[in-house]
PDB file of N, CA and C in Angstrom:
ATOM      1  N   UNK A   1    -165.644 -34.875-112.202  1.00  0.00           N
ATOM      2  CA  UNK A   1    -166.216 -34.024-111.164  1.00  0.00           C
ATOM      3  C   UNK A   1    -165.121 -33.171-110.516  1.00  0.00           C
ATOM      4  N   UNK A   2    -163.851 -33.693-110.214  1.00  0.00           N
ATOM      5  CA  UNK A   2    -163.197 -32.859-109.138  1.00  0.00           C
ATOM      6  C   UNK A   2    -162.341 -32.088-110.353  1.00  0.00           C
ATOM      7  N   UNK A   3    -162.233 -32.338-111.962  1.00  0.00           N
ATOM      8  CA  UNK A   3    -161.494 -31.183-112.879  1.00  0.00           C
ATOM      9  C   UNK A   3    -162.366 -30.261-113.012  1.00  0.00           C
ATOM     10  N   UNK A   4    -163.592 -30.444-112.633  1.00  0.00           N
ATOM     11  CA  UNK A   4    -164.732 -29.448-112.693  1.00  0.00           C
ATOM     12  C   UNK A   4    -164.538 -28.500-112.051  1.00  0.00           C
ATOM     13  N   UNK A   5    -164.641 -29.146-110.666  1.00  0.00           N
ATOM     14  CA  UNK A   5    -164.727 -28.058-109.334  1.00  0.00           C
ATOM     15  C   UNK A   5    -163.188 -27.508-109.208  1.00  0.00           C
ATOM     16  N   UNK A   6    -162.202 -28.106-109.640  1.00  0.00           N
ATOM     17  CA  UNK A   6    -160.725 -27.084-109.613  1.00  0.00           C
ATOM     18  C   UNK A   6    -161.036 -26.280-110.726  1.00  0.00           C
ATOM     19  N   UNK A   7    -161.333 -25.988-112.192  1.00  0.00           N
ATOM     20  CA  UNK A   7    -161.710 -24.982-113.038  1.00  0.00           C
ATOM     21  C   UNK A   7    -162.215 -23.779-112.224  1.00  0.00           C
ATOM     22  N   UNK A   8    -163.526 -24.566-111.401  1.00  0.00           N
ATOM     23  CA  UNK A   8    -164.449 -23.549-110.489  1.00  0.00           C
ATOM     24  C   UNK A   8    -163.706 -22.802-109.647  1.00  0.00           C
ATOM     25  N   UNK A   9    -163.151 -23.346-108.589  1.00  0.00           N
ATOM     26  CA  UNK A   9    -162.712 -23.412-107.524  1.00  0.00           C
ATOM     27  C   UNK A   9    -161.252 -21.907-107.748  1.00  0.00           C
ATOM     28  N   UNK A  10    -160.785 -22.360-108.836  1.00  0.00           N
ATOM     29  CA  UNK A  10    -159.538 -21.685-109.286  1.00  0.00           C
ATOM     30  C   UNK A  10    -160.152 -20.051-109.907  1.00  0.00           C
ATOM     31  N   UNK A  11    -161.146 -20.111-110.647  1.00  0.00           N
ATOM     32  CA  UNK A  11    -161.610 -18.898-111.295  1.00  0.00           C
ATOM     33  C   UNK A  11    -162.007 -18.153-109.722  1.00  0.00           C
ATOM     34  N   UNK A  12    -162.997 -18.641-109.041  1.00  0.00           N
ATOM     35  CA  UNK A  12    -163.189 -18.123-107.543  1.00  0.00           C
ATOM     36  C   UNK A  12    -161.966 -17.505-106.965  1.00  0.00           C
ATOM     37  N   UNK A  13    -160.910 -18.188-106.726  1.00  0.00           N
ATOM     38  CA  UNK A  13    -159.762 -17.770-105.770  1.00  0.00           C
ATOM     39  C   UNK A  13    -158.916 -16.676-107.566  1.00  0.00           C
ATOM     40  N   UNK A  14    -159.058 -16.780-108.074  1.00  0.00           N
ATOM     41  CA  UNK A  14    -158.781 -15.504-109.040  1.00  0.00           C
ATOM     42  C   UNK A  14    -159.663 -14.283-109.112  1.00  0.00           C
ATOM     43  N   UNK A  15    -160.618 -14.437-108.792  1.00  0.00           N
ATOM     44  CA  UNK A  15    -161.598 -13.137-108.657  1.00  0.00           C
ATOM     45  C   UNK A  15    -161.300 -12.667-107.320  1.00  0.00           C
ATOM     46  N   UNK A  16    -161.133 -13.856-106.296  1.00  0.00           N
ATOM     47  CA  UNK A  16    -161.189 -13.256-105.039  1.00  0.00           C
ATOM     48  C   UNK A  16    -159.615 -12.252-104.799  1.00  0.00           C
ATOM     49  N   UNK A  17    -158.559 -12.469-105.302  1.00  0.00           N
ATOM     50  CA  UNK A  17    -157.528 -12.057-105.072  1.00  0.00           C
ATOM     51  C   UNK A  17    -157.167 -12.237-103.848  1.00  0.00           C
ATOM     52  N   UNK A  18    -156.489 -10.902-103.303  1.00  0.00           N
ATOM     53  CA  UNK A  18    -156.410 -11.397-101.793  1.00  0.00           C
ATOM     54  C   UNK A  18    -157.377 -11.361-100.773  1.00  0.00           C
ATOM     55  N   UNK A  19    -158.704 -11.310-101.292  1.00  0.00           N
ATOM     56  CA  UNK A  19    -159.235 -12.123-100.242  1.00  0.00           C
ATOM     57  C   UNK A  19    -159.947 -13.700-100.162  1.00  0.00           C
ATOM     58  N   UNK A  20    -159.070 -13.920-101.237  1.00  0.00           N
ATOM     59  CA  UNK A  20    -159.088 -15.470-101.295  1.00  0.00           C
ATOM     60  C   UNK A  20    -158.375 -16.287 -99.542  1.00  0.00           C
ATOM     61  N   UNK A  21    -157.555 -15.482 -99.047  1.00  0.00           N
ATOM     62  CA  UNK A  21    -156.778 -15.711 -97.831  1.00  0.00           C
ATOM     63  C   UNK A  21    -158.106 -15.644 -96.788  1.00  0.00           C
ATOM     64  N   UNK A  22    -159.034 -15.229 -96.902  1.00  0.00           N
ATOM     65  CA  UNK A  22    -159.830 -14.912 -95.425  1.00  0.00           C
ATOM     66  C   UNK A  22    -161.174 -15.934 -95.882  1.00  0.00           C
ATOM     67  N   UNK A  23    -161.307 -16.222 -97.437  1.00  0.00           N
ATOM     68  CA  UNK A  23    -161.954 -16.946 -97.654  1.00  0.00           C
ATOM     69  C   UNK A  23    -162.171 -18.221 -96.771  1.00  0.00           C
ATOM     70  N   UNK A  24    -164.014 -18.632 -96.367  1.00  0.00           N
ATOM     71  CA  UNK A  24    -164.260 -20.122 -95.748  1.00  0.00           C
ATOM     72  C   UNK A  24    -165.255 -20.781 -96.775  1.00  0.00           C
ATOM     73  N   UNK A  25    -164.519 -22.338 -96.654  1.00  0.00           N
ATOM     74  CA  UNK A  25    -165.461 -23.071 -97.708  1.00  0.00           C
ATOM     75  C   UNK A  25    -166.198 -23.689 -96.440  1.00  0.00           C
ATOM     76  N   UNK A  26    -167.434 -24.123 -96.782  1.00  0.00           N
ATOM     77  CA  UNK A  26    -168.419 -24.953 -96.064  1.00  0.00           C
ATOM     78  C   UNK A  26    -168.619 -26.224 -97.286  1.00  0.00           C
ATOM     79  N   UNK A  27    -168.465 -27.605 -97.004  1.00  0.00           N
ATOM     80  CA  UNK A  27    -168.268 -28.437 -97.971  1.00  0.00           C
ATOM     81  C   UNK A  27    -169.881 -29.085 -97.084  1.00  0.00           C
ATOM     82  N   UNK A  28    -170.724 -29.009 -98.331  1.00  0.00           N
ATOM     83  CA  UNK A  28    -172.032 -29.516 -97.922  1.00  0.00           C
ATOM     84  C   UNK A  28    -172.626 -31.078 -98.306  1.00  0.00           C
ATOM     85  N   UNK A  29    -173.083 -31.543 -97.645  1.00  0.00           N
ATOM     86  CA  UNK A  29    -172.980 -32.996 -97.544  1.00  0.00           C
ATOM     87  C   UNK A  29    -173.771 -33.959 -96.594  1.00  0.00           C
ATOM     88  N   UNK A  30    -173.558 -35.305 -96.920  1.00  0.00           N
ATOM     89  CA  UNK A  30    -174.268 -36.344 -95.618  1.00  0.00           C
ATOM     90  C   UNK A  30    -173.573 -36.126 -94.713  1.00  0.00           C
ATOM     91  N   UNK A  31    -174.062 -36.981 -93.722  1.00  0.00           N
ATOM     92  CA  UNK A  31    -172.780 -37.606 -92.433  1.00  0.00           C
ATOM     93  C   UNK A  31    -172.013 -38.444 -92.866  1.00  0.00           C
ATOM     94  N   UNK A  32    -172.376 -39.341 -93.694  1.00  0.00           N
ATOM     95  CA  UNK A  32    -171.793 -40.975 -93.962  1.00  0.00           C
ATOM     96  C   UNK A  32    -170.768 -40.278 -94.854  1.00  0.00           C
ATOM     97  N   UNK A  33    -171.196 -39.600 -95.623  1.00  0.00           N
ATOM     98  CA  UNK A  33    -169.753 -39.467 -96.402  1.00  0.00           C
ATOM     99  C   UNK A  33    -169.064 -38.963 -96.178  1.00  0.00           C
ATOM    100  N   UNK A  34    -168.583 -38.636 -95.049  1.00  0.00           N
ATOM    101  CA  UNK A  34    -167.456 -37.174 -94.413  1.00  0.00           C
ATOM    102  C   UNK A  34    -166.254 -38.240 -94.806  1.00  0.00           C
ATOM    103  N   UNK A  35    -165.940 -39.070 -94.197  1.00  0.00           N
ATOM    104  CA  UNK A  35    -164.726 -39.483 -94.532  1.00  0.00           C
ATOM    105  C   UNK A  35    -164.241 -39.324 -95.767  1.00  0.00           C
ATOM    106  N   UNK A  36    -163.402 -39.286 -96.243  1.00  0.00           N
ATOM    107  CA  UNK A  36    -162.823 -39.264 -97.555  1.00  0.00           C
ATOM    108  C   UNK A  36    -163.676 -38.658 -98.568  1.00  0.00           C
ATOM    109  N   UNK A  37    -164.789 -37.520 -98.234  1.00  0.00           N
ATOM    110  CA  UNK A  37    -165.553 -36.961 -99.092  1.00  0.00           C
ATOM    111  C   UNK A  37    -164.261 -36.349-100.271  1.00  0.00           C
ATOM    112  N   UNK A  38    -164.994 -36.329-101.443  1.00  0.00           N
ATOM    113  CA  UNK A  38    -164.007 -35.686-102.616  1.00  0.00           C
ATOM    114  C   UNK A  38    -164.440 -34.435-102.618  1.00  0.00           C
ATOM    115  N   UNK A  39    -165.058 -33.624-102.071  1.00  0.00           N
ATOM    116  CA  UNK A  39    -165.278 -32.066-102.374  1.00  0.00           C
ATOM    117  C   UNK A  39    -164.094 -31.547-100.888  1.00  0.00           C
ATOM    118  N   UNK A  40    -164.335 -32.257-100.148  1.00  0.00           N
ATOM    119  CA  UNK A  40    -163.676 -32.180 -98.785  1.00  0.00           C
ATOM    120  C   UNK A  40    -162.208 -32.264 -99.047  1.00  0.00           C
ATOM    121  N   UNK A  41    -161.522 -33.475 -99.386  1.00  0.00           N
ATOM    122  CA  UNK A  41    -160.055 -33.458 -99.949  1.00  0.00           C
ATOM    123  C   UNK A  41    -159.481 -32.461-100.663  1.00  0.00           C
ATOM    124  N   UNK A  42    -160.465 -32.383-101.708  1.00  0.00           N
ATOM    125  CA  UNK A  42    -159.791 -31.447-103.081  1.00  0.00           C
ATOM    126  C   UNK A  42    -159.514 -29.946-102.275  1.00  0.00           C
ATOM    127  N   UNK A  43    -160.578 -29.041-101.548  1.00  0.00           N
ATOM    128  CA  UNK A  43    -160.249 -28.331-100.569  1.00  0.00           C
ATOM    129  C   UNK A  43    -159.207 -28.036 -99.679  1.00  0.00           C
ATOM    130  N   UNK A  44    -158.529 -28.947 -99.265  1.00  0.00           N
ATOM    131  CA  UNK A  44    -158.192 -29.389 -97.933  1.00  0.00           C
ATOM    132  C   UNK A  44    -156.957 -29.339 -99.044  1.00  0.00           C
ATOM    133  N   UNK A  45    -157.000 -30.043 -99.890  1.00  0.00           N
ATOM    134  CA  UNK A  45    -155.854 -29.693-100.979  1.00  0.00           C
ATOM    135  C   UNK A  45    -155.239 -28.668-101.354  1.00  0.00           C
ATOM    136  N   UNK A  46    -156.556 -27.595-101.629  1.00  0.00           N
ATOM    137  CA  UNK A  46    -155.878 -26.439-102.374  1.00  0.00           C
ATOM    138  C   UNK A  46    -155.838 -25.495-101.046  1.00  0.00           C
ATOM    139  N   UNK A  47    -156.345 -25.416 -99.479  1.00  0.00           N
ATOM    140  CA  UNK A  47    -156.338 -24.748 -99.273  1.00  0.00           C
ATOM    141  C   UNK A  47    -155.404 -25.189 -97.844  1.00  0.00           C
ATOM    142  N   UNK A  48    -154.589 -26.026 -98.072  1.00  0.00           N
ATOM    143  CA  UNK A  48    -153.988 -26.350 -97.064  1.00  0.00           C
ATOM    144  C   UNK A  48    -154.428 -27.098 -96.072  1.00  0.00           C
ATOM    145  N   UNK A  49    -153.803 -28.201 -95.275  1.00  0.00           N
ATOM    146  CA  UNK A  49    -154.125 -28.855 -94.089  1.00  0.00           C
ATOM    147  C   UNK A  49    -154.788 -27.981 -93.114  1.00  0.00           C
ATOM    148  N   UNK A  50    -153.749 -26.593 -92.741  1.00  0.00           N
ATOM    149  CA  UNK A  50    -154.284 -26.300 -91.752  1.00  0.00           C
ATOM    150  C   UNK A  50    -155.246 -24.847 -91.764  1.00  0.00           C
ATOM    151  N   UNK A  51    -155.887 -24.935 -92.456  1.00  0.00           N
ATOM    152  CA  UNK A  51    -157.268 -24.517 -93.280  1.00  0.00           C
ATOM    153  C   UNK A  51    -158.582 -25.459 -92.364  1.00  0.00           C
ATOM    154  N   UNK A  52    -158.475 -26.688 -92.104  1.00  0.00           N
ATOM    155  CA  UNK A  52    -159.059 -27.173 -91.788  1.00  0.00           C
ATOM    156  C   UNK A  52    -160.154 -26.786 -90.280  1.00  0.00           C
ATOM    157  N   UNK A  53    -161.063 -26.874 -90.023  1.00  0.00           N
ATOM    158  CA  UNK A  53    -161.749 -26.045 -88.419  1.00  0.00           C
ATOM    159  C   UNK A  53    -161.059 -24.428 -88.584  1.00  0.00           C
ATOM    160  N   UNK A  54    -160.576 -24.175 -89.612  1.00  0.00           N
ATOM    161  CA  UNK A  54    -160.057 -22.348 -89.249  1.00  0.00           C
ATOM    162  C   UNK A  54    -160.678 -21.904 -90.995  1.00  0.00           C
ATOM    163  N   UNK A  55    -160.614 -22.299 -91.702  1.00  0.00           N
ATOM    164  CA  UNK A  55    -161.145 -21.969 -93.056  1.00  0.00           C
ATOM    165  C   UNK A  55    -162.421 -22.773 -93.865  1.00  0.00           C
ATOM    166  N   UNK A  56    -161.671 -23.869 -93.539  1.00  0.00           N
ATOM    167  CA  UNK A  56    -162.310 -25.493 -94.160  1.00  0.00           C
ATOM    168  C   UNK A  56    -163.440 -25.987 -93.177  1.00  0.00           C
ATOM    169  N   UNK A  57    -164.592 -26.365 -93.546  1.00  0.00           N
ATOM    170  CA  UNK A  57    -165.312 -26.886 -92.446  1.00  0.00           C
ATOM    171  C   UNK A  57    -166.431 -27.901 -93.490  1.00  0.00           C
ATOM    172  N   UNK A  58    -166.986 -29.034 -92.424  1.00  0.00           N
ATOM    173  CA  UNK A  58    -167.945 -30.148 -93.145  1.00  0.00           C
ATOM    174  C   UNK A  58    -169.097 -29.554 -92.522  1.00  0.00           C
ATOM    175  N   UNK A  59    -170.141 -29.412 -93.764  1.00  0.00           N
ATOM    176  CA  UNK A  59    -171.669 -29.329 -93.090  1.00  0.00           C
ATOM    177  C   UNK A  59    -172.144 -30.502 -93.179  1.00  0.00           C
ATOM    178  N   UNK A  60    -172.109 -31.522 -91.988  1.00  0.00           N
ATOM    179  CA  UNK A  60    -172.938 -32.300 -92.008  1.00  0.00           C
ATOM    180  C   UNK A  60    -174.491 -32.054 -91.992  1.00  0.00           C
ATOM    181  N   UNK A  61    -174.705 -32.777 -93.150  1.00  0.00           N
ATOM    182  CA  UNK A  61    -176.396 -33.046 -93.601  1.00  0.00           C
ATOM    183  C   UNK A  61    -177.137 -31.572 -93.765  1.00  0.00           C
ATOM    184  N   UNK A  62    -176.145 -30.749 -94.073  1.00  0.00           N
ATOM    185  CA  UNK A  62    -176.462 -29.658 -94.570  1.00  0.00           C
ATOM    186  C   UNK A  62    -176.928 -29.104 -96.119  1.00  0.00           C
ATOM    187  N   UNK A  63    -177.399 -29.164 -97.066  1.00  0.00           N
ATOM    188  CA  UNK A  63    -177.367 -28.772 -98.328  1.00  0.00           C
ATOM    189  C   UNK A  63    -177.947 -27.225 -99.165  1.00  0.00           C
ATOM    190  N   UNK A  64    -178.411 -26.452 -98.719  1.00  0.00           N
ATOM    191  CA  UNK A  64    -178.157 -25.552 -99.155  1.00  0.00           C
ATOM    192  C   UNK A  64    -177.392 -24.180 -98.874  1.00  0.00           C
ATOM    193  N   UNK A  65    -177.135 -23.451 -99.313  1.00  0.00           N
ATOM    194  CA  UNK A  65    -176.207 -22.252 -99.478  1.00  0.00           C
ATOM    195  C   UNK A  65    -176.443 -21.570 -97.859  1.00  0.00           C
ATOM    196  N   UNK A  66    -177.889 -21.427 -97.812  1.00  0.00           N
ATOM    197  CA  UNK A  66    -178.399 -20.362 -96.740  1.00  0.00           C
ATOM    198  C   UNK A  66    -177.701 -21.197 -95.551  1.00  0.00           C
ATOM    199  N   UNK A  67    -177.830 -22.747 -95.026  1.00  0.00           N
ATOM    200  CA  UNK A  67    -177.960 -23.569 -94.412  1.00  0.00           C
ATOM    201  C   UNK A  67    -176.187 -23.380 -94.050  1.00  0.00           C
ATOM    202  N   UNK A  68    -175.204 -23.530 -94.902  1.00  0.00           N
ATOM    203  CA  UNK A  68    -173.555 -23.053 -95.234  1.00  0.00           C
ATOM    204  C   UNK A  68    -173.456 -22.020 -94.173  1.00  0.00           C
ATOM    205  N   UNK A  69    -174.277 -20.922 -94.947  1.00  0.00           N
ATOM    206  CA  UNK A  69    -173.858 -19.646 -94.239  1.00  0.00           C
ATOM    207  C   UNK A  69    -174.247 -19.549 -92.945  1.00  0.00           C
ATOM    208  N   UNK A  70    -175.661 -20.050 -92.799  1.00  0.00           N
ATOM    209  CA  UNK A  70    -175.674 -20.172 -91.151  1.00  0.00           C
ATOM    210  C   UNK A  70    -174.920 -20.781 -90.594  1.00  0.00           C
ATOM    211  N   UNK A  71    -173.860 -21.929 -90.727  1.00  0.00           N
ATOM    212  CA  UNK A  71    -173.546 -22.687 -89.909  1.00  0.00           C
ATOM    213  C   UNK A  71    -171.947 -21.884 -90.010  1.00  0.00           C
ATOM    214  N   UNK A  72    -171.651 -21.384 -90.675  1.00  0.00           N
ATOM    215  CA  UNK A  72    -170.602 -20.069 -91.011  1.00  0.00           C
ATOM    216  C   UNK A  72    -170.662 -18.696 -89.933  1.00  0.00           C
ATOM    217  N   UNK A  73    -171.944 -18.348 -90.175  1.00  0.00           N
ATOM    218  CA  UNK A  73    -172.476 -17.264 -89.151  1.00  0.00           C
ATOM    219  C   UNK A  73    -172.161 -17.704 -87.310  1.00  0.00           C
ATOM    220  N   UNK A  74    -172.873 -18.898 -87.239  1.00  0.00           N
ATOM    221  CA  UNK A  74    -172.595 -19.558 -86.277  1.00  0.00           C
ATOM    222  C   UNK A  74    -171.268 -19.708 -85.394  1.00  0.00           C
ATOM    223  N   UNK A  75    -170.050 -19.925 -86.406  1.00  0.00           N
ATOM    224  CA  UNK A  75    -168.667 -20.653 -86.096  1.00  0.00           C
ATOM    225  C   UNK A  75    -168.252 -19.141 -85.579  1.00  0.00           C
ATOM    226  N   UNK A  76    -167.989 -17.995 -86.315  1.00  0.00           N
ATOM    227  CA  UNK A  76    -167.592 -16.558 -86.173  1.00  0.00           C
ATOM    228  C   UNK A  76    -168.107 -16.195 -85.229  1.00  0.00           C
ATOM    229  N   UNK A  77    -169.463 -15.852 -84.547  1.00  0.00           N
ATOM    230  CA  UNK A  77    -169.917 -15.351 -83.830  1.00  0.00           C
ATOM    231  C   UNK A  77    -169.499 -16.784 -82.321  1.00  0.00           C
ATOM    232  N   UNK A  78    -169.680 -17.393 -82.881  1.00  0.00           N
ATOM    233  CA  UNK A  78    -169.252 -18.502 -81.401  1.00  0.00           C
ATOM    234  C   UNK A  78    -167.698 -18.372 -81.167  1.00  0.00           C
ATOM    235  N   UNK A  79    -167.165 -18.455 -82.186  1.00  0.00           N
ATOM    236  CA  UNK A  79    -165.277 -18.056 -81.968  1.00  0.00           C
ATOM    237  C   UNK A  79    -165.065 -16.665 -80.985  1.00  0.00           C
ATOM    238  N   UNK A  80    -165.595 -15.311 -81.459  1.00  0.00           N
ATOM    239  CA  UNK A  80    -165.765 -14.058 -81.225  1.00  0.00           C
ATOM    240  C   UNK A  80    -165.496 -14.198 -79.508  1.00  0.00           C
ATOM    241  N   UNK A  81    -167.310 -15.004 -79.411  1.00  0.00           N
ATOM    242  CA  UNK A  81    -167.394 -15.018 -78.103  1.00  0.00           C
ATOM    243  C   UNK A  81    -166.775 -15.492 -77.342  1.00  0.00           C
ATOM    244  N   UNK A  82    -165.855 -16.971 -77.986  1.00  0.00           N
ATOM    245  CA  UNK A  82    -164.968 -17.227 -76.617  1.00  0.00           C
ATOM    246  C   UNK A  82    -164.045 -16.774 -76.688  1.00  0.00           C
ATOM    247  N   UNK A  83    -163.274 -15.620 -77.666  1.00  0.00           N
ATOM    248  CA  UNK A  83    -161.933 -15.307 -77.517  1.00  0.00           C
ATOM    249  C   UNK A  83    -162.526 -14.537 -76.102  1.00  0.00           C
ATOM    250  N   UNK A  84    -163.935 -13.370 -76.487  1.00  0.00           N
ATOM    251  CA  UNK A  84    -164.108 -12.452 -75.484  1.00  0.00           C
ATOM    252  C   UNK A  84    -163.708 -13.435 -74.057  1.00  0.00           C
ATOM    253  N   UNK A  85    -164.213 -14.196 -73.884  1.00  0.00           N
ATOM    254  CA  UNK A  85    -164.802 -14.916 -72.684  1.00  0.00           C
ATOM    255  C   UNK A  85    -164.165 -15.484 -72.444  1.00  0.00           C
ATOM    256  N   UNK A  86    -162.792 -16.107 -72.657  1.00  0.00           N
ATOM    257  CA  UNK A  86    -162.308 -17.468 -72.508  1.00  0.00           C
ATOM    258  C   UNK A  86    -160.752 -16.928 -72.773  1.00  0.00           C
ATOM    259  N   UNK A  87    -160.432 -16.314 -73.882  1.00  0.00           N
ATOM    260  CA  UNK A  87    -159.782 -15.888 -74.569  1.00  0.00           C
ATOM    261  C   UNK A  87    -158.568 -17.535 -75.084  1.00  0.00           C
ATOM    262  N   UNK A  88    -159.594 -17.484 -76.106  1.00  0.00           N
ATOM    263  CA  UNK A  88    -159.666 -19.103 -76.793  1.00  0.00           C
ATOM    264  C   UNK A  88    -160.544 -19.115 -78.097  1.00  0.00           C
ATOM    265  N   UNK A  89    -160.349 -19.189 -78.518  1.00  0.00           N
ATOM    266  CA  UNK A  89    -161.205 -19.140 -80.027  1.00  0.00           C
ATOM    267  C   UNK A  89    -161.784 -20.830 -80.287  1.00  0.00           C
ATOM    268  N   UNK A  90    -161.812 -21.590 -79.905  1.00  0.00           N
ATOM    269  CA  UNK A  90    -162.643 -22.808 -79.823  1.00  0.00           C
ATOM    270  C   UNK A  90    -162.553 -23.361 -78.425  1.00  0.00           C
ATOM    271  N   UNK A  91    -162.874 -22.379 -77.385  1.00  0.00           N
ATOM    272  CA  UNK A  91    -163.109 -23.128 -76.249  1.00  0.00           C
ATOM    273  C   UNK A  91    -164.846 -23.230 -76.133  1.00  0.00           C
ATOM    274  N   UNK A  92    -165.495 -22.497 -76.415  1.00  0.00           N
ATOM    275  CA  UNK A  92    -167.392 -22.652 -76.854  1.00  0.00           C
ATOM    276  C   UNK A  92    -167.512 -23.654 -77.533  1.00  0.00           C
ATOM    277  N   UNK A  93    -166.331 -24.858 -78.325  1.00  0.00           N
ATOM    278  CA  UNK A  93    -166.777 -25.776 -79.229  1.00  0.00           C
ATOM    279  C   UNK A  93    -166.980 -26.946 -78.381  1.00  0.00           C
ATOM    280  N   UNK A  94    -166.880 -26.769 -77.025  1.00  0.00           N
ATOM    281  CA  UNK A  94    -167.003 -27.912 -76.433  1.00  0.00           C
ATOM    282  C   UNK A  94    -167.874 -27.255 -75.023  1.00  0.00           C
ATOM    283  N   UNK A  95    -168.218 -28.861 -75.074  1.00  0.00           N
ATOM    284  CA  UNK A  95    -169.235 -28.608 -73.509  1.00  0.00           C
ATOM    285  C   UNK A  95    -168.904 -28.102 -72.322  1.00  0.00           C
ATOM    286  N   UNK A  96    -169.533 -26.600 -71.611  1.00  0.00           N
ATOM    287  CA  UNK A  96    -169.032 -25.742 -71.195  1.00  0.00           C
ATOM    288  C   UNK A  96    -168.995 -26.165 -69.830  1.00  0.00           C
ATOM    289  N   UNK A  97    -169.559 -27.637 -69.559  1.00  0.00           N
ATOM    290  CA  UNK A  97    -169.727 -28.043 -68.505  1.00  0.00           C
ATOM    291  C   UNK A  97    -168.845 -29.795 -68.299  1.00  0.00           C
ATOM    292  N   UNK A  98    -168.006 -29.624 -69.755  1.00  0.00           N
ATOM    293  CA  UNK A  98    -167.171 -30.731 -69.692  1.00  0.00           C
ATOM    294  C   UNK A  98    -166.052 -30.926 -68.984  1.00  0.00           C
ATOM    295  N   UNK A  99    -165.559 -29.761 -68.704  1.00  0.00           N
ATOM    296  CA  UNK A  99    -164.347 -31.069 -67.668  1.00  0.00           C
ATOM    297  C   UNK A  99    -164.634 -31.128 -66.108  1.00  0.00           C
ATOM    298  N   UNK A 100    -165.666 -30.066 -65.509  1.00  0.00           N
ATOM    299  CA  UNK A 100    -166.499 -30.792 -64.689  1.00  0.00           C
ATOM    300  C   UNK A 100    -166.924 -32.312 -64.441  1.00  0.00           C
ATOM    301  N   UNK A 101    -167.516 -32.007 -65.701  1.00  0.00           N
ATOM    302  CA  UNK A 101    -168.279 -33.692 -66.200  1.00  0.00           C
ATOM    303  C   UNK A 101    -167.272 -34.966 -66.079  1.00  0.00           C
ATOM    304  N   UNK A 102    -165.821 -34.643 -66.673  1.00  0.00           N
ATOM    305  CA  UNK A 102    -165.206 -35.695 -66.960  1.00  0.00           C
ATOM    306  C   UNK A 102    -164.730 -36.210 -65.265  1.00  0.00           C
ATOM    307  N   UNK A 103    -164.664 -35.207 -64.956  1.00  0.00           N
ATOM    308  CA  UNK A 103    -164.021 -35.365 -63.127  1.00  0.00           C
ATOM    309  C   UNK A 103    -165.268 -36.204 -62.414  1.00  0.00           C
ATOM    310  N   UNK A 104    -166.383 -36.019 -62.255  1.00  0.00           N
ATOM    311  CA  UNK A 104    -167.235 -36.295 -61.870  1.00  0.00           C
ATOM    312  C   UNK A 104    -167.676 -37.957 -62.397  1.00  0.00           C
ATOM    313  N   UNK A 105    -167.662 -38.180 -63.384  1.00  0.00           N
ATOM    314  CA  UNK A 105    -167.357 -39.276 -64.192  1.00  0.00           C
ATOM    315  C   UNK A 105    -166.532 -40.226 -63.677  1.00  0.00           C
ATOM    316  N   UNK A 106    -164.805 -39.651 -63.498  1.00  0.00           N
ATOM    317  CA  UNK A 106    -164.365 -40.358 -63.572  1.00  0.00           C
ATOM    318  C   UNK A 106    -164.504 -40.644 -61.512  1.00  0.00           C
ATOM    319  N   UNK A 107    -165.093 -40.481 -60.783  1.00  0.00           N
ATOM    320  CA  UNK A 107    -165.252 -40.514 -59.094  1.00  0.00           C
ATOM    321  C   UNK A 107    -166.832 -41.393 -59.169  1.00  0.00           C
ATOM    322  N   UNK A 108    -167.518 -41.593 -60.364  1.00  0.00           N
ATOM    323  CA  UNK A 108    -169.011 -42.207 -60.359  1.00  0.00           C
ATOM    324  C   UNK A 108    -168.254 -44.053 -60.963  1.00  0.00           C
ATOM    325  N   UNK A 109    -167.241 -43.581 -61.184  1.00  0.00           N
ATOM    326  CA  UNK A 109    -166.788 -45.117 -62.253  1.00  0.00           C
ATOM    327  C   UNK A 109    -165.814 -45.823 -61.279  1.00  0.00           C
ATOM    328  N   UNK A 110    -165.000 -44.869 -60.414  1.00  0.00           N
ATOM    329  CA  UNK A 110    -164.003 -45.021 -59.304  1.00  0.00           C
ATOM    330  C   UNK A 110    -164.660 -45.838 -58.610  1.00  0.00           C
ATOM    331  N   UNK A 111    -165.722 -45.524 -57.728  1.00  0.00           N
ATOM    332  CA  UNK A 111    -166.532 -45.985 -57.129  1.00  0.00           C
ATOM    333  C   UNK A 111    -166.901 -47.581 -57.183  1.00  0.00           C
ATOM    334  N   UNK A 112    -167.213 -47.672 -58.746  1.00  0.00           N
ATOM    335  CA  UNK A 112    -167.658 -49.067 -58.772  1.00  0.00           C
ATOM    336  C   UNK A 112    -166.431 -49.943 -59.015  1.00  0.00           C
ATOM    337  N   UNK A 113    -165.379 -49.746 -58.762  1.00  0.00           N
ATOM    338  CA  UNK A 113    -164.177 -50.654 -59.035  1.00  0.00           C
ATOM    339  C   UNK A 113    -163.848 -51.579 -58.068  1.00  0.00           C
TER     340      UNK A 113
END
């Protein structure tokens, strides 16, 4: 399976030339298998560690193509917006009401000590 997908994988990044560099894989899949998935490694392999959340991404319980690209469509247009907004490119990946939350949290837990 994975001499397969490097044959594949390799003819792709040869057609793509240089825009094999801007290229994103979406590795589609369960939840349970994220860990040590083999489509996920081999990736992460050829396209570098830090490819990973910037090129490389897991679709959990995602499986088809359209399903990829939306969740692709998604990441770009949500990045976009928080550079605009935030000027942070994964500050929208987290809860916009989280470190509020964590403060508040941690004065509800204070309390009961």
């Amino acid at each position: 399976q994975l001499d397969g997908l490097d044959r594949l994988a390799r003819q792709w990044r040869k057609r793509l030339g240089r825009d094999w560099a801007r290229t994103k894989v979406v590795v589609l899949a369960p939840r349970q298998a994220r860990r040590d998935n083999l489509q996920y490694l081999y990736f992460r392999a050829l396209m570098g560690r830090a490819a990973e959340g910037r090129r490389l991404f897991y679709g959990t319980n995602i499986f088809s193509a359209s399903g990829g690209q939306r969740l692709i469509g998604t990441i770009v247009l949500d990045r976009g917006a928080s550079v605009a907004f935030f000027r942070n490119p994964t500050r929208l990946e987290r809860d916009l009401l989280g470190d509020a939350a964590k403060r508040h949290i941690t004065r509800l837990f204070a309390r009961r000590r």
